[in-house]
Protein backbone atom coordinates (compact mmCIF):
# COMPACT_ATOMS: atom_id res chain seq x y z
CA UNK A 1 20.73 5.20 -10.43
CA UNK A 2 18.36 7.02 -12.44
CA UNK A 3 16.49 9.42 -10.80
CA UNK A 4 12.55 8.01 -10.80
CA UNK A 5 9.48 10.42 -10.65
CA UNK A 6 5.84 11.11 -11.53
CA UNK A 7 4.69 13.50 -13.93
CA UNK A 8 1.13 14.48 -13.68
CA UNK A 9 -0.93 15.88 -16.57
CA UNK A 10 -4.71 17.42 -14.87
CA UNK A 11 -5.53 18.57 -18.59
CA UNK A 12 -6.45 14.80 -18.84
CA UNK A 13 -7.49 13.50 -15.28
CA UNK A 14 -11.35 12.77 -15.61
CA UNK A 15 -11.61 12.71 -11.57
CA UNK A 16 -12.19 9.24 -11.67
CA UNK A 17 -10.30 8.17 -8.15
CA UNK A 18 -8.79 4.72 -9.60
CA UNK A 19 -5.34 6.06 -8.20
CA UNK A 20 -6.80 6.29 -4.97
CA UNK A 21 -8.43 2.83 -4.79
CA UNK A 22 -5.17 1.72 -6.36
CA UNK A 23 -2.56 3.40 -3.74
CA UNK A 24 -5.08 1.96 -0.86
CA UNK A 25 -5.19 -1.47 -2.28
CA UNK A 26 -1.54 -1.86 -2.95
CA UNK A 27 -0.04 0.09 0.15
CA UNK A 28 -2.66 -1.32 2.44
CA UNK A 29 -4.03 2.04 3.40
CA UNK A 30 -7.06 2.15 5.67
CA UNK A 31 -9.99 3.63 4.64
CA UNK A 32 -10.49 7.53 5.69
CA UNK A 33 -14.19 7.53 6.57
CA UNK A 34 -16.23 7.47 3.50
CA UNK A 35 -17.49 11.19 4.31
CA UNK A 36 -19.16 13.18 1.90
CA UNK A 37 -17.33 16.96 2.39
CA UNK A 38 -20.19 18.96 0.72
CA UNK A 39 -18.80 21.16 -1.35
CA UNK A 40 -17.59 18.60 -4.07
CA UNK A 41 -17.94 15.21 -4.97
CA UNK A 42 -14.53 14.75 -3.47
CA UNK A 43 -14.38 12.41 -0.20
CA UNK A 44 -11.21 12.48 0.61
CA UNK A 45 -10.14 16.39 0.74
CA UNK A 46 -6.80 16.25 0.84
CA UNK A 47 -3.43 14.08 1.71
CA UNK A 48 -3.31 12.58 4.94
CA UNK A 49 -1.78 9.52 6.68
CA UNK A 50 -4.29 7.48 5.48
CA UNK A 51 -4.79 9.49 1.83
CA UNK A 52 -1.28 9.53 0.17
CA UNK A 53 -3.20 9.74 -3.28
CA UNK A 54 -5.74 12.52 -3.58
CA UNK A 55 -8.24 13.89 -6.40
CA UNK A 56 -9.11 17.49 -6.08
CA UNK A 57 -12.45 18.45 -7.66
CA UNK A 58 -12.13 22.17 -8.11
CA UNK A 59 -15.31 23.30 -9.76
CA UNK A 60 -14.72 27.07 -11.27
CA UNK A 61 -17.72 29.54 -12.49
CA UNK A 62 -16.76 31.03 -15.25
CA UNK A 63 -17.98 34.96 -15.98
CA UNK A 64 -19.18 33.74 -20.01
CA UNK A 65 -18.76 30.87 -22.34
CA UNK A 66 -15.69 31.03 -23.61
CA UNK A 67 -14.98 30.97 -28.03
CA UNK A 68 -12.16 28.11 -27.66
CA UNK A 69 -11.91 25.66 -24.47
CA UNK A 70 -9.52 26.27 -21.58
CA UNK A 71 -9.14 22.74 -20.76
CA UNK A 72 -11.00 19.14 -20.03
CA UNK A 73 -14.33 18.74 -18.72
CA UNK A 74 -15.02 22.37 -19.47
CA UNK A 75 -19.23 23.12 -19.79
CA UNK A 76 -19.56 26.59 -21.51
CA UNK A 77 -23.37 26.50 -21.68
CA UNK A 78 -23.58 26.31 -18.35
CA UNK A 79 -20.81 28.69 -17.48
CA UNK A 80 -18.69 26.17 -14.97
CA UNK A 81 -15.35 24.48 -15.64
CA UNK A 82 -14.09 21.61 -13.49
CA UNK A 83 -10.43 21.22 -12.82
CA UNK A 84 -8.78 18.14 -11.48
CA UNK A 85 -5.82 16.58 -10.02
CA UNK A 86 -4.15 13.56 -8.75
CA UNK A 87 -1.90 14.84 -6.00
CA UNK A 88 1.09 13.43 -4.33
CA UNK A 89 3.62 13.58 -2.40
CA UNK A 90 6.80 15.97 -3.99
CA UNK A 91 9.34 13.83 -3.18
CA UNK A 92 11.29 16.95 -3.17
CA UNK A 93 15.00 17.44 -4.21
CA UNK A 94 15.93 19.65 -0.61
CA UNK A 95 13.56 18.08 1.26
CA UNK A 96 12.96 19.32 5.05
CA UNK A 97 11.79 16.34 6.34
CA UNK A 98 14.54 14.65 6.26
CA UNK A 99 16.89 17.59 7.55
CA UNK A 100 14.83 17.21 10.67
CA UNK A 101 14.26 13.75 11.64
CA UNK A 102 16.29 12.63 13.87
CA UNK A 103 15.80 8.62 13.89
CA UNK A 104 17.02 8.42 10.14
CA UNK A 105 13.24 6.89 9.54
CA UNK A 106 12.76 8.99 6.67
CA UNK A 107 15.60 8.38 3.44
CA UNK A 108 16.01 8.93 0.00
CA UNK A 109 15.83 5.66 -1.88
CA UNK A 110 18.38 4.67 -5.03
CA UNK A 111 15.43 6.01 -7.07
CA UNK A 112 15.78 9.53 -5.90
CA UNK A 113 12.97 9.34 -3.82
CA UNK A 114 11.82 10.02 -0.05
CA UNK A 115 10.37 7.29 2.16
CA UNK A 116 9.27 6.50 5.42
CA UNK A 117 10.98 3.65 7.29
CA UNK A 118 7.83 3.08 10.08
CA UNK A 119 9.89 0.65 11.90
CA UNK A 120 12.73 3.35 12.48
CA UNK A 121 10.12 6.18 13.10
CA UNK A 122 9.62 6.99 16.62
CA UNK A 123 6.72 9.23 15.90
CA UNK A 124 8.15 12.60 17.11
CA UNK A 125 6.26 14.16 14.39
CA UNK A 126 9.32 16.68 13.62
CA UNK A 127 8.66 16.50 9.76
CA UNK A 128 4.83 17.38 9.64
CA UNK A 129 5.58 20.70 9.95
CA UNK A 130 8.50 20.85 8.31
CA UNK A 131 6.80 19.79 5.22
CA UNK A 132 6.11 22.88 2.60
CA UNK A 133 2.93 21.15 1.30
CA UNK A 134 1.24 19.90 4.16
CA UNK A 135 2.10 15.94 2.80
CA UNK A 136 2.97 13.97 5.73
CA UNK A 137 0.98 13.38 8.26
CA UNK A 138 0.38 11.13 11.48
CA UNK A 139 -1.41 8.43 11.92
CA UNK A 140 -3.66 8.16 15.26
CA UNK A 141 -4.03 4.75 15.90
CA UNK A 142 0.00 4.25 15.91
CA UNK A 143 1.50 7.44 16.37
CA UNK A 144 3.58 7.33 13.45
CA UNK A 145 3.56 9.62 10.27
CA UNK A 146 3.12 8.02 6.94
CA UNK A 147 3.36 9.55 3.21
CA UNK A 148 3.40 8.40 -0.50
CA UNK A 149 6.61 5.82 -1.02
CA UNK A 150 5.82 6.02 -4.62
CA UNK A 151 5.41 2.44 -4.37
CA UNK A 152 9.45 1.61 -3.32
CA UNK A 153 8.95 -2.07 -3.20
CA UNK A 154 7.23 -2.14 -6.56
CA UNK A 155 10.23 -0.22 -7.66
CA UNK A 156 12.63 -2.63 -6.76
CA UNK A 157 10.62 -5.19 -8.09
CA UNK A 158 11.01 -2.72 -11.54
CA UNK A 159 7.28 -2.63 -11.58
CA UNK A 160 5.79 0.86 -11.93
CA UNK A 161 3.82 2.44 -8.79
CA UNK A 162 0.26 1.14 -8.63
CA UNK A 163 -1.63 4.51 -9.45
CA UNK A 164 0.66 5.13 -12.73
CA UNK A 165 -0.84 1.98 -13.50
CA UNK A 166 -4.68 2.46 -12.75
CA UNK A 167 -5.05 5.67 -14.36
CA UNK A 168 -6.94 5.15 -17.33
CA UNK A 169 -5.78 8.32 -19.28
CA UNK A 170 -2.40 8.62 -17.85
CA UNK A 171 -2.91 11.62 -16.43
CA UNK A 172 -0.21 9.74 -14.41
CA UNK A 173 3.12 9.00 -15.66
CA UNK A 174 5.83 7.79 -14.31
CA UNK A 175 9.69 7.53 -15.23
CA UNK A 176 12.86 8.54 -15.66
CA UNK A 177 12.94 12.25 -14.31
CA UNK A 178 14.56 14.08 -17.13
CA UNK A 179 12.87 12.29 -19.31
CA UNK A 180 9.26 12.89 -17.94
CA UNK A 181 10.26 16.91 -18.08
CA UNK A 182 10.80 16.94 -21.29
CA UNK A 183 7.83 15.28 -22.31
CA UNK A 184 5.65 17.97 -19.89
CA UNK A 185 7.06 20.77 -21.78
CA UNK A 186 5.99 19.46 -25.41
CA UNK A 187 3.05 18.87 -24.07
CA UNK A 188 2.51 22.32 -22.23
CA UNK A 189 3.43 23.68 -25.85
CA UNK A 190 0.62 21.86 -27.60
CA UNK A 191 -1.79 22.87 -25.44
CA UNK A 192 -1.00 26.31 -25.82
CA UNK A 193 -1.11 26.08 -29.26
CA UNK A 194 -4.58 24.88 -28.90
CA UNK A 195 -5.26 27.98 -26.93
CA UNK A 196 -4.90 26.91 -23.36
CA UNK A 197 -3.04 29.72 -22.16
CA UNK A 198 -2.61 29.23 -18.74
CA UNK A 199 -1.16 25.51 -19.02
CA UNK A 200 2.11 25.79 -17.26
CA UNK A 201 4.43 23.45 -15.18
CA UNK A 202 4.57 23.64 -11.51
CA UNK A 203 7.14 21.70 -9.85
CA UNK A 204 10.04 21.22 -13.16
CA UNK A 205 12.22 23.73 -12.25
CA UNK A 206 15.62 22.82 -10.55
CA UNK A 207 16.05 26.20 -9.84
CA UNK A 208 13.09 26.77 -7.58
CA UNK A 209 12.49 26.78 -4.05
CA UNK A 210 12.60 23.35 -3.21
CA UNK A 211 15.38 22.41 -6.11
CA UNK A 212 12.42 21.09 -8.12
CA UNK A 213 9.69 17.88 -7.06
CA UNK A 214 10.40 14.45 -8.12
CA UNK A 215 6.59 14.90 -8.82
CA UNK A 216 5.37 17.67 -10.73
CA UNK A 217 1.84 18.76 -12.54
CA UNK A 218 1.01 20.42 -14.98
CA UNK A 219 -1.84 22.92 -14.06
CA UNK A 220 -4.36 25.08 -15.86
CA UNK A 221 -4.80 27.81 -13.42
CA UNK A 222 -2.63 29.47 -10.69
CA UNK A 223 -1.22 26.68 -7.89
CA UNK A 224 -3.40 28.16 -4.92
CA UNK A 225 -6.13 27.06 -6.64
CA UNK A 226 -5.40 23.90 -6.09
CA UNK A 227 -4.11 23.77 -3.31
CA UNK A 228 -0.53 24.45 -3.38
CA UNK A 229 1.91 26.89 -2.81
CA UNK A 230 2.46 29.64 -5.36
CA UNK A 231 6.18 29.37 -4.16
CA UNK A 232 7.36 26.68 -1.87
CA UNK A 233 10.60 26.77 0.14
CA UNK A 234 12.69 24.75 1.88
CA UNK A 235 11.34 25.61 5.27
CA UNK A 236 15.01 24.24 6.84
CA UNK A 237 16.44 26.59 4.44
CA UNK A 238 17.76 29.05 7.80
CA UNK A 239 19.13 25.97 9.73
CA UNK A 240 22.91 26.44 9.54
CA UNK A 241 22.76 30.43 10.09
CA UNK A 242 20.14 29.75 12.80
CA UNK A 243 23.01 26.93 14.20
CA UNK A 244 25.77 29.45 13.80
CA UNK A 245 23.79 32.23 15.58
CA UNK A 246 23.32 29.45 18.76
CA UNK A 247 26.89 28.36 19.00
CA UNK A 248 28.37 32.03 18.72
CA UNK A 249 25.37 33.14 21.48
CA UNK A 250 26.61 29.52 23.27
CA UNK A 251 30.27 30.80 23.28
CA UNK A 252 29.60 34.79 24.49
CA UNK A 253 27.56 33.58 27.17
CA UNK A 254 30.64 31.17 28.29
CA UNK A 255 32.96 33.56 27.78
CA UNK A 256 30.93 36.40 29.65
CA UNK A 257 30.91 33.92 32.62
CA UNK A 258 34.41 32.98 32.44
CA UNK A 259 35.19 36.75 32.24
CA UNK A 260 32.99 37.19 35.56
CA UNK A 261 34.87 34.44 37.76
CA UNK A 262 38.17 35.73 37.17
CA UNK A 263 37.10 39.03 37.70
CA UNK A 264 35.67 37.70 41.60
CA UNK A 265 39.17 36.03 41.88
């Protein structure tokens, strides 16, 4: 089938968290304490087991007003920009987790996607770190890890996934893959023909680390700022050399030992 994915624009999130509130609603995902962090009014602070949709409020001080705008929500006068985004997870083309679970709980979906099956996963938590973005993540009160489905059962239903829906501005969008790449890269074009210079795609490439998200952004500043890696890899990348090294150490050491009982013979 068609390969499914999100494409998500930060020039035009406003922050407003209905993505959130939708993902919990729909998925059934318990609430994640209601704390206020401090240093934003973000209360979440990042993906978790119980956050598989997440707002970052990045608020930026800016050295003078600038002559043009560098993006949304932008206040010059008082020398601060704010820069937001709906994050996800990557659904990733090589992805790690599932070269390392060993229950087959997590899959790839018809859609292209990667999901969790939590009554296959035995909760050996294997894929947390094998994630390049920090995404999945266990859940305490059963043991087992949980992510972002990007709503499979809607999906199947050929309904789109609940926070594509909620967002008022579609900063989220949702669709056909190829089709959702193109439209990023007109759009990174008209922004920086309206002077935006540092809109860029993070996450479109095929040819990157990861063979390219099945969730991208577009971003007005580097990745680390929000977050992210400036250059994610496939952390399992290593495996088969790392297998190959083993089983030719496996077979010296057997034939070192064979070699030493026929010399005692």
């Amino acid at each position: 089938m068609t390969r499914m994915g999100f494409f998500t624009d930060t020039s035009v999130c406003i922050g407003c968290k209905a993505c959130e509130v939708a993902c919990k609603e729909w998925n059934n995902v318990p609430d994640d304490g209601y704390d206020f962090l401090g240093w934003s009014y973000d209360n979440t602070g990042g993906l978790s087991s119980d956050t598989w949709r997440h707002v970052a409020f990045i608020e930026q001080r800016v050295a003078a007003p600038a002559a043009e705008p560098q993006g949304p929500a932008q206040n010059g006068d008082a020398g601060v920009r704010w820069l937001m985004s709906s994050d996800v997870c990557k659904h990733c083309t090589h992805a790690a987790c599932l070269d390392v679970c060993p229950t087959g709980a997590l899959f790839r979906t018809e859609f292209d996607t990667v999901v969790v099956q939590q009554d296959v996963c035995n909760g050996c938590g294997y894929c947390v770190p094998a994630c390049p973005f920090g995404v999945i993540d266990k859940r305490e009160s059963d043991g087992r890890v949980w992510k972002c489905t990007l709503c499979y059962d809607r999906l199947k239903a050929d309904l789109p996934p609940a926070c594509a829906k909620a967002c008022p501005t579609q900063s989220i969008q949702f669709g056909p893959l190829d089709e959702l790449r193109e439209r990023a890269a007109n759009r990174v074009g008209v922004l920086r023909e309206a002077g935006v210079a540092d809109a860029h795609l993070y996450g479109a490439d095929p040819e990157d680390g990861v063979g390219g998200f099945g969730a991208f952004f577009l971003l007005l500043d580097k990745p680390e700022v929000y977050g992210l890696p400036p250059d994610p890899v496939v952390t399992t990348r290593d495996l088969p050399q790392m297998w190959k090294a083993a089983a030719g150490a496996a077979l010296a050491m057997v034939g070192a030992v064979a070699t030493a009982c026929l010399r005692r013979r």
